[in-house]
C-alpha atoms as a PDB file:
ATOM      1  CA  UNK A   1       0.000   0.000   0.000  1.00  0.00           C
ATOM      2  CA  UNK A   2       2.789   2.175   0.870  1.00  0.00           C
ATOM      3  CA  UNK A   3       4.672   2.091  -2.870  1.00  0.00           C
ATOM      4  CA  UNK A   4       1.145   2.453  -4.593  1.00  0.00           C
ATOM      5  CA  UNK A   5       0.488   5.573  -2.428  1.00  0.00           C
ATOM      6  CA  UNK A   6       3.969   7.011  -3.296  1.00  0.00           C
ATOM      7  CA  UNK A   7       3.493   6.219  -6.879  1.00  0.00           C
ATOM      8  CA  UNK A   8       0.558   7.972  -6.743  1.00  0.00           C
ATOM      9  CA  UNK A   9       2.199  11.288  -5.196  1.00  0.00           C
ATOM     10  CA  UNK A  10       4.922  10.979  -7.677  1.00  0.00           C
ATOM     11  CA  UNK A  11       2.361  11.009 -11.117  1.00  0.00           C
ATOM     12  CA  UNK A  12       1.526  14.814  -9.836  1.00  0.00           C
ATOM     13  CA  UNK A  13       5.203  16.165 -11.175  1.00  0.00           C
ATOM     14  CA  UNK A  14       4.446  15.229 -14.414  1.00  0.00           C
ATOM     15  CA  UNK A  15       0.616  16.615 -14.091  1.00  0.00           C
ATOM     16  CA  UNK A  16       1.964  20.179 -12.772  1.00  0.00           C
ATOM     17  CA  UNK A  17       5.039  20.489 -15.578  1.00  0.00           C
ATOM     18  CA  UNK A  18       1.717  20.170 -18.033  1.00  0.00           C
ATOM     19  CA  UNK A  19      -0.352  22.377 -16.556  1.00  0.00           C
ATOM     20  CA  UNK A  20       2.553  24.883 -16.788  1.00  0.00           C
ATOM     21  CA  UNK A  21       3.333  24.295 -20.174  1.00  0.00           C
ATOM     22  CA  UNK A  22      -0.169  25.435 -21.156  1.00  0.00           C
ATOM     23  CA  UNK A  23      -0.497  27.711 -18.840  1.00  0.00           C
ATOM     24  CA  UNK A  24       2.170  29.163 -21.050  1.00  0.00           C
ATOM     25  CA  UNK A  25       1.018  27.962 -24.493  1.00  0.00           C
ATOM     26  CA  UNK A  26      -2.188  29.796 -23.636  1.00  0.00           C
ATOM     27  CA  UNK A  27      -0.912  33.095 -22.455  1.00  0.00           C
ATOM     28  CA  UNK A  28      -0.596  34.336 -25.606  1.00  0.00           C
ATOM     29  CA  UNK A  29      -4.185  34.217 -25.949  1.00  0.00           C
ATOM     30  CA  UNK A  30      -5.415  35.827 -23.465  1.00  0.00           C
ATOM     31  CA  UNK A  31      -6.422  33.097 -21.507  1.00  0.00           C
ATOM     32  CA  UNK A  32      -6.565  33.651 -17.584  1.00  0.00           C
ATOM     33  CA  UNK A  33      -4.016  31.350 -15.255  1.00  0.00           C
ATOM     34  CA  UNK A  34      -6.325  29.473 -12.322  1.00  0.00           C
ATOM     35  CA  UNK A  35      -4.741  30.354  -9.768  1.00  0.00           C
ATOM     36  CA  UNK A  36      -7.549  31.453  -7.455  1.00  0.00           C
ATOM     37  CA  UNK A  37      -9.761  28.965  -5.281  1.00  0.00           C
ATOM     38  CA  UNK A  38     -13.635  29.179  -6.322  1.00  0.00           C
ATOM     39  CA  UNK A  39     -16.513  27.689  -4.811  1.00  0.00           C
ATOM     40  CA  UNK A  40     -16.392  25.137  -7.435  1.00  0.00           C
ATOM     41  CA  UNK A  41     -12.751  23.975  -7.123  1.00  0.00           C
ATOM     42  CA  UNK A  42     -13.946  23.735  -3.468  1.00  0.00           C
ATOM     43  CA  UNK A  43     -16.850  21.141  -4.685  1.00  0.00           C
ATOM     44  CA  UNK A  44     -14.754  19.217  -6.497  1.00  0.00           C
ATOM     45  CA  UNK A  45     -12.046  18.973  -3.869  1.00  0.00           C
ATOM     46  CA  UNK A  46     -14.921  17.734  -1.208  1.00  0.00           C
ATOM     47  CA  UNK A  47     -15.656  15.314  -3.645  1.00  0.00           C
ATOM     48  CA  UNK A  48     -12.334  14.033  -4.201  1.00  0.00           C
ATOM     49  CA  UNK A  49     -11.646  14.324  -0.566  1.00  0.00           C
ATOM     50  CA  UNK A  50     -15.062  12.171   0.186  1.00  0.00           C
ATOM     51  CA  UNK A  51     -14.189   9.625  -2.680  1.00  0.00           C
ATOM     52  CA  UNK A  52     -10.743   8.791  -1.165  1.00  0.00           C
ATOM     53  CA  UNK A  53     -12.442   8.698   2.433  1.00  0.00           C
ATOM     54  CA  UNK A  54     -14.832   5.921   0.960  1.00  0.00           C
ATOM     55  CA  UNK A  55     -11.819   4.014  -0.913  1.00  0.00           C
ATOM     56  CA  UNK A  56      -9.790   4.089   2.630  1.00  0.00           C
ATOM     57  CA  UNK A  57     -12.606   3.146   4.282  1.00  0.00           C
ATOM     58  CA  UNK A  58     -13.218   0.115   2.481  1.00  0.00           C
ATOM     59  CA  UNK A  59      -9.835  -1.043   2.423  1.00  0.00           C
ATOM     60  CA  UNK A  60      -9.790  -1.207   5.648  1.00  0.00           C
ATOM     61  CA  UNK A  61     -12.989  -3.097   6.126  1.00  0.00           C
ATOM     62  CA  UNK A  62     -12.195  -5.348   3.999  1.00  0.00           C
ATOM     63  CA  UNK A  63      -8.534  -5.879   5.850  1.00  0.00           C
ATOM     64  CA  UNK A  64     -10.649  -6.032   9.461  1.00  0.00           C
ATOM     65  CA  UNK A  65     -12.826  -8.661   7.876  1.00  0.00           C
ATOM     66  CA  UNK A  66     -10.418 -11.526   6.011  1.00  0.00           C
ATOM     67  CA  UNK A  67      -7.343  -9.958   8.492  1.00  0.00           C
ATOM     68  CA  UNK A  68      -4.613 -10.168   4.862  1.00  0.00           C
END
C-alpha cells in the first residue's frame, strides 16, 4: 500500500510540468491562469476528498474482515 500511495504522489510532477506548459502555451491568448480557489474547485475537492475517504474506508474493512 505504501509504494502504490507514493506512486501515486509521484504522477503529480508530471501533471503540474503540463499544466505549466499550457499555462504558457495559452498566455498568448489571453487566456486567464487558475490560480484562485472558487466555490467550485472547493466542490470538487470535497468530492475528491469524500471519494478517497470511501476508498480508505473500504480497504480497511475489507482488511478487518479476512485480516490479509
Amino acid at each position: 500500500m505504501a509504494i502504490s500511495l507514493l506512486l501515486n504522489l509521484l504522477a503529480i510532477i508530471p501533471i503540474v510540468r503540463a499544466q505549466k506548459v499550457i499555462n504558457f502555451i495559452l498566455l498568448p491568448f489571453g487566456a486567464l491562469n487558475n490560480n484562485q480557489i472558487t466555490g467550485a474547485n472547493i466542490f470538487w475537492l470535497l468530492i475528491g476528498v469524500l471519494s478517497w475517504g470511501l476508498i480508505a474506508m473500504s480497504f480497511f474493512h475489507i482488511h478487518s474482515i479476512y485480516g490479509t
